[in-house]
Each structure stands twice: as C-alpha cells, then as structure tokens.
Protein backbone atom coordinates (compact mmCIF):
# COMPACT_ATOMS: atom_id res chain seq x y z
CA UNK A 1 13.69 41.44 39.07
CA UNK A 2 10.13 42.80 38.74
CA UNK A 3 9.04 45.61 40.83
CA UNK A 4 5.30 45.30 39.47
CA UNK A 5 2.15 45.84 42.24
CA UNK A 6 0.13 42.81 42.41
CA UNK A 7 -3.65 42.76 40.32
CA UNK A 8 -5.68 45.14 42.49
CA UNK A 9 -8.89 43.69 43.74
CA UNK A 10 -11.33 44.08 41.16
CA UNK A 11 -14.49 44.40 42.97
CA UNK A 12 -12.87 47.06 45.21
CA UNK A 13 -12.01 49.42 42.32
CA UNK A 14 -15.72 48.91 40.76
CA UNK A 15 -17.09 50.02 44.17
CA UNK A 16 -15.32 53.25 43.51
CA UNK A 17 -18.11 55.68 42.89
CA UNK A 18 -19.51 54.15 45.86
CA UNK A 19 -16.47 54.49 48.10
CA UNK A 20 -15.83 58.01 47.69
CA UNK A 21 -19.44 58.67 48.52
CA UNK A 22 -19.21 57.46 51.91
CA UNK A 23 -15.80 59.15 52.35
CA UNK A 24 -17.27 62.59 52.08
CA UNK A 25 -19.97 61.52 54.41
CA UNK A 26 -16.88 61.15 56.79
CA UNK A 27 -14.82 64.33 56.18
CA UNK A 28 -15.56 67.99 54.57
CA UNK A 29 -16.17 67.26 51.00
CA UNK A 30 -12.55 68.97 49.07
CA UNK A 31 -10.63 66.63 51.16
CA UNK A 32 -11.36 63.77 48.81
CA UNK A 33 -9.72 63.58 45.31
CA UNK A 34 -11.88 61.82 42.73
CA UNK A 35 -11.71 63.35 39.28
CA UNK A 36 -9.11 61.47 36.76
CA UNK A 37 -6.56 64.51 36.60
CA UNK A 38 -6.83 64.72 40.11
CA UNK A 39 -5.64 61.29 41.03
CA UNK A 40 -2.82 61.47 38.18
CA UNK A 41 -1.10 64.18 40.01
CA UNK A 42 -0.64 61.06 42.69
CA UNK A 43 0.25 58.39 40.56
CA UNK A 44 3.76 58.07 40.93
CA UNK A 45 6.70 59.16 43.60
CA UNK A 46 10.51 60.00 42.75
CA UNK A 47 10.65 56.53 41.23
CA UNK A 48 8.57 57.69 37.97
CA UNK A 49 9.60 54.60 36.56
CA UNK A 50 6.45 53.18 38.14
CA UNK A 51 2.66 54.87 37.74
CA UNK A 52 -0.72 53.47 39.20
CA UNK A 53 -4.01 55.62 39.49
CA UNK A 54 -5.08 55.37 42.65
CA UNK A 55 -8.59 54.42 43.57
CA UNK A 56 -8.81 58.37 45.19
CA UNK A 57 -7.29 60.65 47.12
CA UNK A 58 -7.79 62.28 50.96
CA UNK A 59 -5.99 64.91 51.83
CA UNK A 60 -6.85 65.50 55.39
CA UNK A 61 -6.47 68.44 57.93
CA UNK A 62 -6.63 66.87 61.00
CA UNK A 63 -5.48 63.77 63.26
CA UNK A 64 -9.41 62.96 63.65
CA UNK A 65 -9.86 62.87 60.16
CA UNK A 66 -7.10 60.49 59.56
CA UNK A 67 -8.27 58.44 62.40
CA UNK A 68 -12.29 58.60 60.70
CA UNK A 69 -10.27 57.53 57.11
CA UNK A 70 -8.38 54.74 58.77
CA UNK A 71 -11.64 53.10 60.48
CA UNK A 72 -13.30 53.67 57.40
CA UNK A 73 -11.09 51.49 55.17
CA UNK A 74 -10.41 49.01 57.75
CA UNK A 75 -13.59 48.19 58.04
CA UNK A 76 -14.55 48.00 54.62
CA UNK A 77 -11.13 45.99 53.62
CA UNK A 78 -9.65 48.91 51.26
CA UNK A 79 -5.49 49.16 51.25
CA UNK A 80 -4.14 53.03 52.51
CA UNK A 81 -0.84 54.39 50.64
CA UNK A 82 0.61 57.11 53.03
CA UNK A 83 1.88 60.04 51.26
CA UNK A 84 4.11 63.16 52.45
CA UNK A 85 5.65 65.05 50.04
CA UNK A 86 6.35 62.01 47.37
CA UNK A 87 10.09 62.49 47.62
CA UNK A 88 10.68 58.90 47.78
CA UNK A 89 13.20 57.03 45.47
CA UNK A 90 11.99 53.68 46.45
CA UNK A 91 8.11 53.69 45.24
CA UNK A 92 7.39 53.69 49.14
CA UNK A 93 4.17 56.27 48.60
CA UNK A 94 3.30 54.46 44.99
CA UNK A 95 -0.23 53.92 44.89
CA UNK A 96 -2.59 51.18 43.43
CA UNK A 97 -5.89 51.13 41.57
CA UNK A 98 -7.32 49.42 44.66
CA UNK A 99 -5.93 51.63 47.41
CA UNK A 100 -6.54 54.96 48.94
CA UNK A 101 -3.93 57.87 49.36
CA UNK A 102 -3.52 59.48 52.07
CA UNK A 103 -1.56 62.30 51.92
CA UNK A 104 -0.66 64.44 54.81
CA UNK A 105 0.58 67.69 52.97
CA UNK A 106 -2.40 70.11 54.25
CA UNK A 107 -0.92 69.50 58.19
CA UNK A 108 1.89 70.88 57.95
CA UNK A 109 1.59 73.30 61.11
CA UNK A 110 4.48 73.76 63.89
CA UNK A 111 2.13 73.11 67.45
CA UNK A 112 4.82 73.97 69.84
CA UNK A 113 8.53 75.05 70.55
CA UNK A 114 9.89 74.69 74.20
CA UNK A 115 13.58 76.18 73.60
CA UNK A 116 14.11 75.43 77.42
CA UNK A 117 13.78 71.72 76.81
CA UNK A 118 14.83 72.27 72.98
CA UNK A 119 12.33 70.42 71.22
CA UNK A 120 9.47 71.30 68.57
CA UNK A 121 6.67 69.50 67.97
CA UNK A 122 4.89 69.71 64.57
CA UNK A 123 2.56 68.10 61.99
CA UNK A 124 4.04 65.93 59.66
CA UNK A 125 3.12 67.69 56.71
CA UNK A 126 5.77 70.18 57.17
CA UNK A 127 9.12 70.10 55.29
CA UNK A 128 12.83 69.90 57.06
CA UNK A 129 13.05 73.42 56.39
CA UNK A 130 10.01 74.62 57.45
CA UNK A 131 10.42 72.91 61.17
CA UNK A 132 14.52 75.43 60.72
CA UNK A 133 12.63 78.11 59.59
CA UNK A 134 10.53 78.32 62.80
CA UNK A 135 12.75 77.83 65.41
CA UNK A 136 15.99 79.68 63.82
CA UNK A 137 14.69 82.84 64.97
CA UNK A 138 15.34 81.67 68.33
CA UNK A 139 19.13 80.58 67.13
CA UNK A 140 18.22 76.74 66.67
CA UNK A 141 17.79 74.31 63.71
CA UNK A 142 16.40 70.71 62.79
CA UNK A 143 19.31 68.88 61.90
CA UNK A 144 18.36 66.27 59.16
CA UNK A 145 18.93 67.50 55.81
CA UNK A 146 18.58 65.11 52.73
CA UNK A 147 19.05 67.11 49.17
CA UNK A 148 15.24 67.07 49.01
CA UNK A 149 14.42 68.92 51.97
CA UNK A 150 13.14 71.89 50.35
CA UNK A 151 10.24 69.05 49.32
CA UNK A 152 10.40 66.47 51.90
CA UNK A 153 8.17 66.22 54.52
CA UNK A 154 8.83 65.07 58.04
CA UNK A 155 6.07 62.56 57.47
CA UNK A 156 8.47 60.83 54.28
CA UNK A 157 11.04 61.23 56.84
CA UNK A 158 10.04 59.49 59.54
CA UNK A 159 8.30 56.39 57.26
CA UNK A 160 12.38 56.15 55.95
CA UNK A 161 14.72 56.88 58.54
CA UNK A 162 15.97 59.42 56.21
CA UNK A 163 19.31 61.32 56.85
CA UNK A 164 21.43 63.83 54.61
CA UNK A 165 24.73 65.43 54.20
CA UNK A 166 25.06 66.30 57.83
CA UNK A 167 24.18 63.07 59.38
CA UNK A 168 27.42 62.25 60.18
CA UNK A 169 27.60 64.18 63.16
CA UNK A 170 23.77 64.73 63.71
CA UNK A 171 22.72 61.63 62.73
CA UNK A 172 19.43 60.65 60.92
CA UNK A 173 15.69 60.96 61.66
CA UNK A 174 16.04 58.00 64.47
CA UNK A 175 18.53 59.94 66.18
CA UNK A 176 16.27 63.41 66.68
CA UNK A 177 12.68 62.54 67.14
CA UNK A 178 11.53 61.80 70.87
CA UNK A 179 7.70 61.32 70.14
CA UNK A 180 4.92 60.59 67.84
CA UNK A 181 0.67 60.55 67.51
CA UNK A 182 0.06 57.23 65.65
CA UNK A 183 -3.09 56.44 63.64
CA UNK A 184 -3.38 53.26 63.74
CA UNK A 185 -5.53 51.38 60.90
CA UNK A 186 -8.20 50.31 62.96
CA UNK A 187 -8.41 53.83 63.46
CA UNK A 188 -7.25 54.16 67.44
CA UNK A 189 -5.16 57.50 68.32
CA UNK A 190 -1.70 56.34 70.17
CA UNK A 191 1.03 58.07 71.42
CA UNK A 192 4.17 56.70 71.37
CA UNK A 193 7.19 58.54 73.22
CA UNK A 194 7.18 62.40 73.94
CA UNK A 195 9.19 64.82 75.16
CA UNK A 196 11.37 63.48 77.27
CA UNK A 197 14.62 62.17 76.65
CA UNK A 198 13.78 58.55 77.33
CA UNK A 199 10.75 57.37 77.48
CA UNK A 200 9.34 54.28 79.70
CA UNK A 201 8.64 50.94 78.64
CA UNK A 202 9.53 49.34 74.82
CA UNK A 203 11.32 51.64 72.47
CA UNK A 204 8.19 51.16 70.45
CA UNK A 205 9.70 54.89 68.55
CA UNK A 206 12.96 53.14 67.41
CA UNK A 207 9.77 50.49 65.94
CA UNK A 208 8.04 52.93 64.33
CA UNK A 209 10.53 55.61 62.63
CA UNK A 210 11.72 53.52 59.57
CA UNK A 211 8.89 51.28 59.16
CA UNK A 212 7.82 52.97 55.80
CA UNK A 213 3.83 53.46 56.70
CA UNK A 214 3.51 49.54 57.52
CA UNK A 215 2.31 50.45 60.56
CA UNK A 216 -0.22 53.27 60.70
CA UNK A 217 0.31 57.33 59.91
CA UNK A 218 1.87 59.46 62.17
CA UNK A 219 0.24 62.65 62.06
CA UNK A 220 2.44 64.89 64.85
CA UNK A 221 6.06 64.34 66.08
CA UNK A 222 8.11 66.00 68.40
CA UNK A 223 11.69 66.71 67.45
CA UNK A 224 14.93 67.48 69.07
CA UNK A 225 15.88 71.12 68.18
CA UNK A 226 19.94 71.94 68.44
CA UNK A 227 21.49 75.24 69.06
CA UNK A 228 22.75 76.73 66.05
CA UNK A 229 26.29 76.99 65.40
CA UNK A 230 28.49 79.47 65.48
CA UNK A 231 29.88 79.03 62.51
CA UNK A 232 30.35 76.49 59.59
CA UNK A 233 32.63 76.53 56.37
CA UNK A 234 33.34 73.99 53.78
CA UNK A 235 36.22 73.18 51.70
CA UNK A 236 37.00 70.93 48.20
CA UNK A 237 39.42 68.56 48.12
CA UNK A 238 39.88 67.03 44.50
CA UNK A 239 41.83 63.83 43.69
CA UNK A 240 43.08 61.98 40.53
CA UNK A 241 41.35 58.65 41.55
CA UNK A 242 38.43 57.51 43.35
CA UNK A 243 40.75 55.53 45.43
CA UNK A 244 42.99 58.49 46.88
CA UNK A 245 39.40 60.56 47.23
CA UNK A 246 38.62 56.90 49.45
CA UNK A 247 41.29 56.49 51.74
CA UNK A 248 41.50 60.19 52.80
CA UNK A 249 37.61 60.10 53.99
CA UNK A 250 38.95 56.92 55.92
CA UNK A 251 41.94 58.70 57.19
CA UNK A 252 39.92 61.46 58.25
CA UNK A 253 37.29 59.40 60.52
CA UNK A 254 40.71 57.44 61.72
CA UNK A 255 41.99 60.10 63.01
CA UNK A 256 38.73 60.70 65.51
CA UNK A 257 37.67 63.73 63.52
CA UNK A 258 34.15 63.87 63.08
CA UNK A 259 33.05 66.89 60.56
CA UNK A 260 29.63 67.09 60.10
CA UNK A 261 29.37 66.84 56.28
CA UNK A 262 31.92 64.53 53.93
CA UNK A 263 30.51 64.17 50.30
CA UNK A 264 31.64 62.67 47.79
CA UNK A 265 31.26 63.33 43.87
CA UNK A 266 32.83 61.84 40.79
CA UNK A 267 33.82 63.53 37.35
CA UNK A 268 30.80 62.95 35.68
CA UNK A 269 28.91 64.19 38.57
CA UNK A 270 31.23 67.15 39.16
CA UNK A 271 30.71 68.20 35.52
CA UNK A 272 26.78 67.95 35.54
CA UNK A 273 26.88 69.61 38.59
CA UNK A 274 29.23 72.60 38.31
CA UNK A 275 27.28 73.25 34.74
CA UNK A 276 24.23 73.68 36.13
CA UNK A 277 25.06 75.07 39.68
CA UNK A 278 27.61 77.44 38.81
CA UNK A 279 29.52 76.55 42.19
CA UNK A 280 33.54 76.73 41.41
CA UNK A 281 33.47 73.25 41.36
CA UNK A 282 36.82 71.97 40.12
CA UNK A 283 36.11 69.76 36.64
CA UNK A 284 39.29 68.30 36.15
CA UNK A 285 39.58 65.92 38.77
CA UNK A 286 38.44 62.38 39.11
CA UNK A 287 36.93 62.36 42.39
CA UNK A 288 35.64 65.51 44.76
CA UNK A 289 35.01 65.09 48.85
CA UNK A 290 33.73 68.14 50.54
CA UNK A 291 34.29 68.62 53.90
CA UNK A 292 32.53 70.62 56.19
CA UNK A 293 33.41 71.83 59.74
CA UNK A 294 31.98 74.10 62.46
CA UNK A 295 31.99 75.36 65.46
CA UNK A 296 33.80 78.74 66.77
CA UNK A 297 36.42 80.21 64.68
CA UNK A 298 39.77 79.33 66.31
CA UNK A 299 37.74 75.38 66.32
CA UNK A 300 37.29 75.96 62.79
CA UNK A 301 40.46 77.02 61.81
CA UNK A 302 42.17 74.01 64.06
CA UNK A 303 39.58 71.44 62.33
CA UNK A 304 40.36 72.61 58.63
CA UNK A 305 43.86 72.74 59.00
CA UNK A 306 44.04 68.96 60.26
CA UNK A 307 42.13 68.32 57.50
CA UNK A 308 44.12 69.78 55.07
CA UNK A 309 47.09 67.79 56.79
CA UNK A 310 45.48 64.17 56.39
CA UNK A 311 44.59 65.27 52.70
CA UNK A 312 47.96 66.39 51.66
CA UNK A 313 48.73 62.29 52.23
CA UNK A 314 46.62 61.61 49.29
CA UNK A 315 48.30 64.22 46.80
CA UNK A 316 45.58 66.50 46.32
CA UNK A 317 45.46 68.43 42.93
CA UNK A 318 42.58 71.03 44.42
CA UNK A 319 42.88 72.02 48.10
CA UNK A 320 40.14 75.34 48.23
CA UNK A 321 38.89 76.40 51.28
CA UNK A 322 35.65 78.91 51.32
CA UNK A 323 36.35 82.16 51.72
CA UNK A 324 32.55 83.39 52.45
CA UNK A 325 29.26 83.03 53.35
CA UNK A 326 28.19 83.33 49.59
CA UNK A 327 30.62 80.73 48.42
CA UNK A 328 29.73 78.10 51.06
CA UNK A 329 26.11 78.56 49.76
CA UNK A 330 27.07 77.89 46.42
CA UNK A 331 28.97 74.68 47.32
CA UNK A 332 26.18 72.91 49.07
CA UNK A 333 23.97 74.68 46.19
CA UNK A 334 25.76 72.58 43.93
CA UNK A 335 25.31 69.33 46.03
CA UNK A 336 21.82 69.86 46.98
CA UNK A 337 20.72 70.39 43.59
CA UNK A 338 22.73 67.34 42.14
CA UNK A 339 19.98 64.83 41.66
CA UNK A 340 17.58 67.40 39.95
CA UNK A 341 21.01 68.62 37.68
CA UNK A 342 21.83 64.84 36.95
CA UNK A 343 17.95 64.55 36.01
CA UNK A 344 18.33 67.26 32.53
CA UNK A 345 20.56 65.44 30.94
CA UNK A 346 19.50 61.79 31.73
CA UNK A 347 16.72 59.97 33.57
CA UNK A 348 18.39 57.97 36.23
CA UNK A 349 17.81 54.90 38.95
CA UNK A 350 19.17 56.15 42.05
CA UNK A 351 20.66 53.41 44.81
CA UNK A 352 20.80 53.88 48.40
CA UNK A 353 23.34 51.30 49.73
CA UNK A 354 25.38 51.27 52.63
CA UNK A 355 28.98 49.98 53.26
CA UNK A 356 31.79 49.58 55.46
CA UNK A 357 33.69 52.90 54.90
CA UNK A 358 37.23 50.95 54.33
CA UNK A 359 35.74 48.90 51.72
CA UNK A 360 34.97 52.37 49.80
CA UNK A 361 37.52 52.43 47.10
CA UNK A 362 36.51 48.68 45.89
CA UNK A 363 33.00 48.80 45.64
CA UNK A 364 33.35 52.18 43.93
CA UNK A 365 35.75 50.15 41.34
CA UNK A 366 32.92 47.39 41.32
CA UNK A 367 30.24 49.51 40.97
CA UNK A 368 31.86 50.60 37.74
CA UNK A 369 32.50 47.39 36.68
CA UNK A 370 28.66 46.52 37.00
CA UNK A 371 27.11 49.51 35.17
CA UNK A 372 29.65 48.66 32.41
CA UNK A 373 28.86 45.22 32.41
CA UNK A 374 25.52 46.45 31.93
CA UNK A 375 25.99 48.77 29.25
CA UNK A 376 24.50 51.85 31.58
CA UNK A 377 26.54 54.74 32.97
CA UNK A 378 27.08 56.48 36.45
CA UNK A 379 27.09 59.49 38.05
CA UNK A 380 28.61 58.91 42.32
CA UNK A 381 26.98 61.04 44.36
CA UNK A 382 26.65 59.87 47.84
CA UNK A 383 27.41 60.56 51.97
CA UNK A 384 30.70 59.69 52.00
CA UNK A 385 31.12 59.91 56.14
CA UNK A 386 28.88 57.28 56.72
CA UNK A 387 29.17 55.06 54.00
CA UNK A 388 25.89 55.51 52.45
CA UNK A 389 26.38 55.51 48.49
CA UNK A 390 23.93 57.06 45.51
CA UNK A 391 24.95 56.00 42.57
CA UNK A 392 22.83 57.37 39.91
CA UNK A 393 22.15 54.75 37.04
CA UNK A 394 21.64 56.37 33.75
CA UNK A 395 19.68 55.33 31.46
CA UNK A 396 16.34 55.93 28.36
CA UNK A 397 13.16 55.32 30.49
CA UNK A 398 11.89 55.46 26.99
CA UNK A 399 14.10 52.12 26.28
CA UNK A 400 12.68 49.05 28.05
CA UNK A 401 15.81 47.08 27.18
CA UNK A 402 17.91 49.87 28.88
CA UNK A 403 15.79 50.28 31.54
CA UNK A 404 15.62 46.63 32.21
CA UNK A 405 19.69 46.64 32.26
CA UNK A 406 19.30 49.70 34.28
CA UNK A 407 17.39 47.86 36.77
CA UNK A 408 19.43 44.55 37.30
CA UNK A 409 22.53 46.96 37.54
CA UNK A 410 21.15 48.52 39.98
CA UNK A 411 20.15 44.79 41.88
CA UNK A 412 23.62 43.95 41.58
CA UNK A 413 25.01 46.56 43.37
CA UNK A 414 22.42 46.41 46.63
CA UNK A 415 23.67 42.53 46.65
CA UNK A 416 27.51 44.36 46.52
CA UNK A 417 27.17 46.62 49.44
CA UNK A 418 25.32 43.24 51.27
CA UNK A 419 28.53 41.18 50.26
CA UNK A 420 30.77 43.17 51.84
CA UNK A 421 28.89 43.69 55.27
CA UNK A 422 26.49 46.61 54.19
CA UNK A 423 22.72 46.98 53.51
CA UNK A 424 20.34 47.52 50.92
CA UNK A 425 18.97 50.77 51.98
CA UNK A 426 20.93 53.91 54.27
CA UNK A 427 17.96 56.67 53.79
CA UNK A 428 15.67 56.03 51.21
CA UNK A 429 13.67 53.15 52.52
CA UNK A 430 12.73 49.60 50.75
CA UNK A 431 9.73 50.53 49.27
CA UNK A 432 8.75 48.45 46.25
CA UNK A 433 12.35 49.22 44.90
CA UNK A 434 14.49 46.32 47.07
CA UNK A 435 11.32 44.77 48.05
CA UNK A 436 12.49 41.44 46.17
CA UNK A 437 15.82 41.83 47.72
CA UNK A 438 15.03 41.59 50.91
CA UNK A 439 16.04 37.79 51.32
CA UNK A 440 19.78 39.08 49.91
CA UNK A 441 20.11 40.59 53.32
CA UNK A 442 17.41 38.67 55.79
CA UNK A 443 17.17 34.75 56.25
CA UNK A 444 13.23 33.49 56.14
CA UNK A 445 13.30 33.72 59.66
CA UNK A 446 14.39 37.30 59.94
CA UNK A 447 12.02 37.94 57.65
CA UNK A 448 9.03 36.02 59.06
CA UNK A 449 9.40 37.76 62.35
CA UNK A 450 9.26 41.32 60.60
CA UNK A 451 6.23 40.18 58.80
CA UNK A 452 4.74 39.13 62.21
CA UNK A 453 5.52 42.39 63.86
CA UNK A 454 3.77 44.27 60.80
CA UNK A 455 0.41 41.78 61.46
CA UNK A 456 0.30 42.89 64.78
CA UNK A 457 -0.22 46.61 63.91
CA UNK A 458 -2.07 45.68 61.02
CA UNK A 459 -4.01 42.40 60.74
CA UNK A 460 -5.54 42.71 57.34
CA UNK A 461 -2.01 43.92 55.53
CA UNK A 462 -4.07 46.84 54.30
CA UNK A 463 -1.41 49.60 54.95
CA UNK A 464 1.02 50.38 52.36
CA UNK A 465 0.47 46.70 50.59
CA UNK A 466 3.32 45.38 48.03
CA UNK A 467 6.08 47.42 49.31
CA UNK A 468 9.09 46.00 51.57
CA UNK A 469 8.12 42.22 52.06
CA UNK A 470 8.42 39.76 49.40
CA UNK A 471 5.03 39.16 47.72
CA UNK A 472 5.76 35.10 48.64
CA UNK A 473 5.22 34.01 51.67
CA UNK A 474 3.07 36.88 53.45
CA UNK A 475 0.08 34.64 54.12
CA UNK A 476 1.97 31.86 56.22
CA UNK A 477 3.00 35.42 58.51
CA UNK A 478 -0.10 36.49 58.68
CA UNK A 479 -1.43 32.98 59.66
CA UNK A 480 1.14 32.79 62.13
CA UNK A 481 -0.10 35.95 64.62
C-alpha cells in the first residue's frame, strides 16, 4: 500500500512567484506564507511519516477572505489543502507542492453564546477547549473531547467527525453542531443549518460534518452547549487478560448503563503512560478500563457501585475508585497525554478502526497476532464504549523496511475491524491514510456515488486532492456529473 500524493502539476508550481503575487493583491499582505521556512512549518500533519512543501500558505482572518482565496484558485485551477490545527492522524491537512494551504488558525473568535437556547457559535479556528473555556463561566461545556483538544481545532473537527473519551454518552462532532458558514470553492458564502434544533429541507449538515474539506471550508459553526454536571468521578478497573477487561465493557453497556467515558489501555500502554504521567496507574495488570460516571452524588454513588458489581464478574485484581478532584485529573492526565507519552519512546502509526463491541476480545487477540506477524509492536489505547480502537504501531521511521511492515500491519487491521462488521475510520478521518482502502469497505458503486456528490460541490476536484478516494477511477466520476 502506497500512501504517496500524485506528481504535482509542474507548470502550477513554476507559476509560484507569480501566484503569491496576485494573492496579496487579494488579502493584507502577512496573510500569505511564502518564504521556504515558512512553508516547512506546514509540511506535514500528525502523520509525519509524510512531508510535502506546499506551494504557500494563507492564513486568513476573515470569512471574506477565504471566500476572495477560494475564487481565486478556482479560477486559476490551483488545489486548496484546509488546515486547522494539523492534529490529524490520517494526512487529511497534508499539503502538496502544487496546492495552497489554507489554514484557519487566526479565526479562532467565539461570535455568540445564547445560554437560553444553549448554543455557541464560533470561528473554527478555535480549539475544543477554548469554545469550554467561554461558556463554563456560565456553568456549561462543549462536549467533544479527543486527547488532542488542547490543539485541535473545531475546524479539524468538523472536516473528521471527530469524537473522544466522552462520546459515549455525548456523542461526536455530528451529534452537537446545528449550523455552519460554508465557503464554497467557487468562492459563494452558504449557510447550511443554524440554530435551531432541526433545520428545513436536506440534512445537507449531516453532508458536510465528516467530509474531510472535500467540500469547501467552513469558517463559523454553531454548537450545542450542555449544562455542566454536577459532578463526575472516575475509577480503574485492572484485569489479567484483555479478554476479562472485554467482556466487562460489554457487560456494562448490557446492562443499559451508559457512563460517559470507558477507556481502555493495555500493559505496555499502562507502563508508558503511568511513567510519564505520574497518575497511580496500576502496572501490573494486563489490561486497564476506566470508567467514568456523573451526575449528582447519590447518582454517582448508585452508578459506581453497579459498576463495581458487573466488574467483580470478571475477577478484578485493581478495583480503585477516585477519591478527589486532584486524582481524577491525574487519571484522565494520564489518558490524555498517552499518544504524546507513547511518542518518547517510539514513533508510532496510530489506527482508528471501529468494531462491534462483542467482537472486542478477538480482534484485540488478532490485532496482536498481526503486529507480530509483522515483526512491529503495540501499544492499545482506544474508546472502549463505542468500539472505536487506537492501536499504536511501533516502529523506526528511520527504518524503511520497518516502516513499510509498520504500514501493511496497520492495512491489515482496518480490513479486520471491516471483516467483522466495523469500519476503517471512528474519529480520525480517511485522509490519505485509508485512502487505498476505501474499496475494503465500499463496492465501486458506493464509491462512485460519493465521488459524484464531491463533483457537485467541487467540479474541478481542486479541494483537498489525493486524500479519501482512490486515485483510480476519479475521472469516470467526474465525467459522470
């Protein structure tokens, strides 16, 4: 499997000096990125594996200077890479020698909180937190929450659907976003839902949010804001075997209880973890879940202690329930910070499959089997609630044999969580990562019709070119609209 961009267009990246001239005649002149070192700091996303210089860089203020961007390059044929915060695992904001980036990170202001209607609506630029931080004073939060959200911006999170540890109960960006201002790459302005709970006509949203910048750049959304808690607390189970760990996360969604966070971690994730986060993570077990509740005090109390009664099924060897504020924090300081801890001792290829939840304790055992097989260890990290897995692939980036292995480990277990009625992506988007796989999960007519829908928003295929779709076949859907 070869996740390499196509051969840019030649003539396009010759044209450069030329290109960025006219740019600047567009919008003020610091919001174009031309110098070398520059570009390099946008050369790669979270999948470093993969680095391109982009043709230049815009980093604009403003919806209108988006929109002046987008007619600018559709008109003069040149592909646009979208760009939050460059969070993404998949390649989705890699750029290419021939293409523009776009990046949104300078609007990043909140426009408006209606607590009455409890929504928020903001600039994409901002970060998960930053959208909290401004409406907590009021006693409300913004409930996705993937490990990177200290980084990620609601723009990465829209183009991925991305979710987190508590999107078991809150569910993922799809689920709390009513509205968004669309740029489309002719350059039009659209808005496409609002502030309402249900909007009139096509759910042209539930289109949109996912659709990893094949479409256009949003610039605003508004979000659903939710009433704070009263309370929340976590507690570690630990197990002897990934198996046990297993069938008590699928005892507790069997028995209707729905906590808002179940993670899962491994040994060699727990160790890596616990070493560099200091969080009283227990290091002699095989498998870790931790399981968070909330709610009022007497509901927390009830919640934990049927917990703790479905676990004791599964002869737990740790059973610790937080006793404070301060050790909650370091628990989900632990798990938050477990990519970046896994990424000191080892550079990794993370996976973002999803699965059946009662087919959790085989695929874990297959997964194994396939990094072995491989030669290539792993570290299981991953929303255990929902089914959506991250194993992390270790492996030398500075060995192309090992990365190579890396890489068709990695294949084979996307075509795993496929085989047993999964998909190749939960959060973290297609990007140029399961591009190729694609026709694992889609027939060529599922896939045609996709390719259609992204012709209609974008005749030229200028937006975000190379990532999701196969390379093959993209000119018969073009031809086809």
């Amino acid at each position: 499997m070869s996740l390499a961009l196509p051969e840019p267009d030649h003539a396009v990246v010759r044209q450069r000096d030329a290109i960025v001239a006219d740019l600047r005649r567009l919008v003020p002149h610091d919001v174009v990125i031309d110098d070398e070192e520059g570009r390099r700091a946008y050369e790669t996303d979270a999948l470093t594996a993969y680095r391109r210089l982009p043709l230049a860089v815009a980093l604009p203020r403003s919806t209108e200077e988006v929109s002046r961007l987008l007619r600018y390059c559709h008109a003069n044929d040149i592909k646009v890479v979208p760009r939050g915060a460059g969070t993404s695992l998949s390649g989705g904001a890699l750029p290419a020698e021939d293409a523009l980036v776009i990046g949104v990170s300078r609007m990043n202001r909140v426009l408006d909180v209606d607590v009455m209607n409890r929504t928020a609506t903001a600039e994409v630029g901002i970060t998960n937190l930053g959208i909290s931080d401004a409406v907590k004073p009021r006693g409300f939060f913004y409930a996705p929450d993937p490990s990177s959200q200290l980084a990620c911006t609601l723009a990465g999170n829209l183009g991925m659907n991305s979710g987190g540890a508590h999107c078991l109960k809150y569910g993922v960006t799809t689920n709390n976003v009513l509205g968004a201002k669309l740029v489309l790459m002719s350059g039009e302005i659209v808005d496409i839902g609002g502030a309402e709970l249900d909007a009139a006509g096509y759910d042209l949203l539930g289109l949109l949010i996912g659709s990893e910048g094949q479409f256009g750049i949003v610039t605003e959304a508004t979000v659903r804001i939710l009433r704070s808690p009263e309370g929340a607390r976590p507690m570690l189970l630990g197990f002897g075997s990934s198996e046990a760990a297993s069938k008590c996360v699928s005892a507790i969604i069997a028995a209707g209880i729905i906590p808002v966070a179940i993670e899962y971690m491994d040994k060699p994730a727990i160790q890596v973890c616990e070493a560099f986060a200091k969080a009283g993570y227990p290091t002699d077990v095989e498998a870790l879940l931790i399981v968070e509740v909330e709610g009022s005090a007497e509901e927390i109390s009830d919640l934990l202690e049927s917990v703790s009664a479905i676990a004791k099924q599964f002869n737990p060897s740790v059973m610790r329930v937080s006793q404070s504020e301060e050790e909650s924090a370091a628990i989900w300081r632990g798990r938050k910070s477990a990519f970046g801890a896994i990424g000191r001792i080892s550079d990794y290829y993370c996976m973002d499959g999803t699965i059946p939840l009662g087919r959790l304790g085989e695929v874990l055992q297959s997964i194994s089997a396939i990094c072995s097989k491989h030669g290539v260890r792993v570290a299981n990290i991953f929303h255990a609630g929902d089914g959506n897995l991250h194993p992390l692939i270790l492996y030398d980036a500075n060995d192309e044999a090992q990365a190579e292995r890396a890489e068709q480990a990695g294949a084979e277990v996307l075509e795993l969580c496929v085989k047993v009625g999964g998909c190749l992506t939960g959060e973290h988007g297609v990007g140029i990562e399961k591009r190729d796989l694609m026709p694992v999960q889609f027939s060529p007519v599922d896939l045609a019709m996709q390719m259609r829908i992204k012709t209609v928003f974008d005749p030229k295929w200028l937006l975000n070119a190379a990532k999701v779709f196969p390379l093959s076949g993209r000119e018969a859907a073009r031809e086809s609209v």
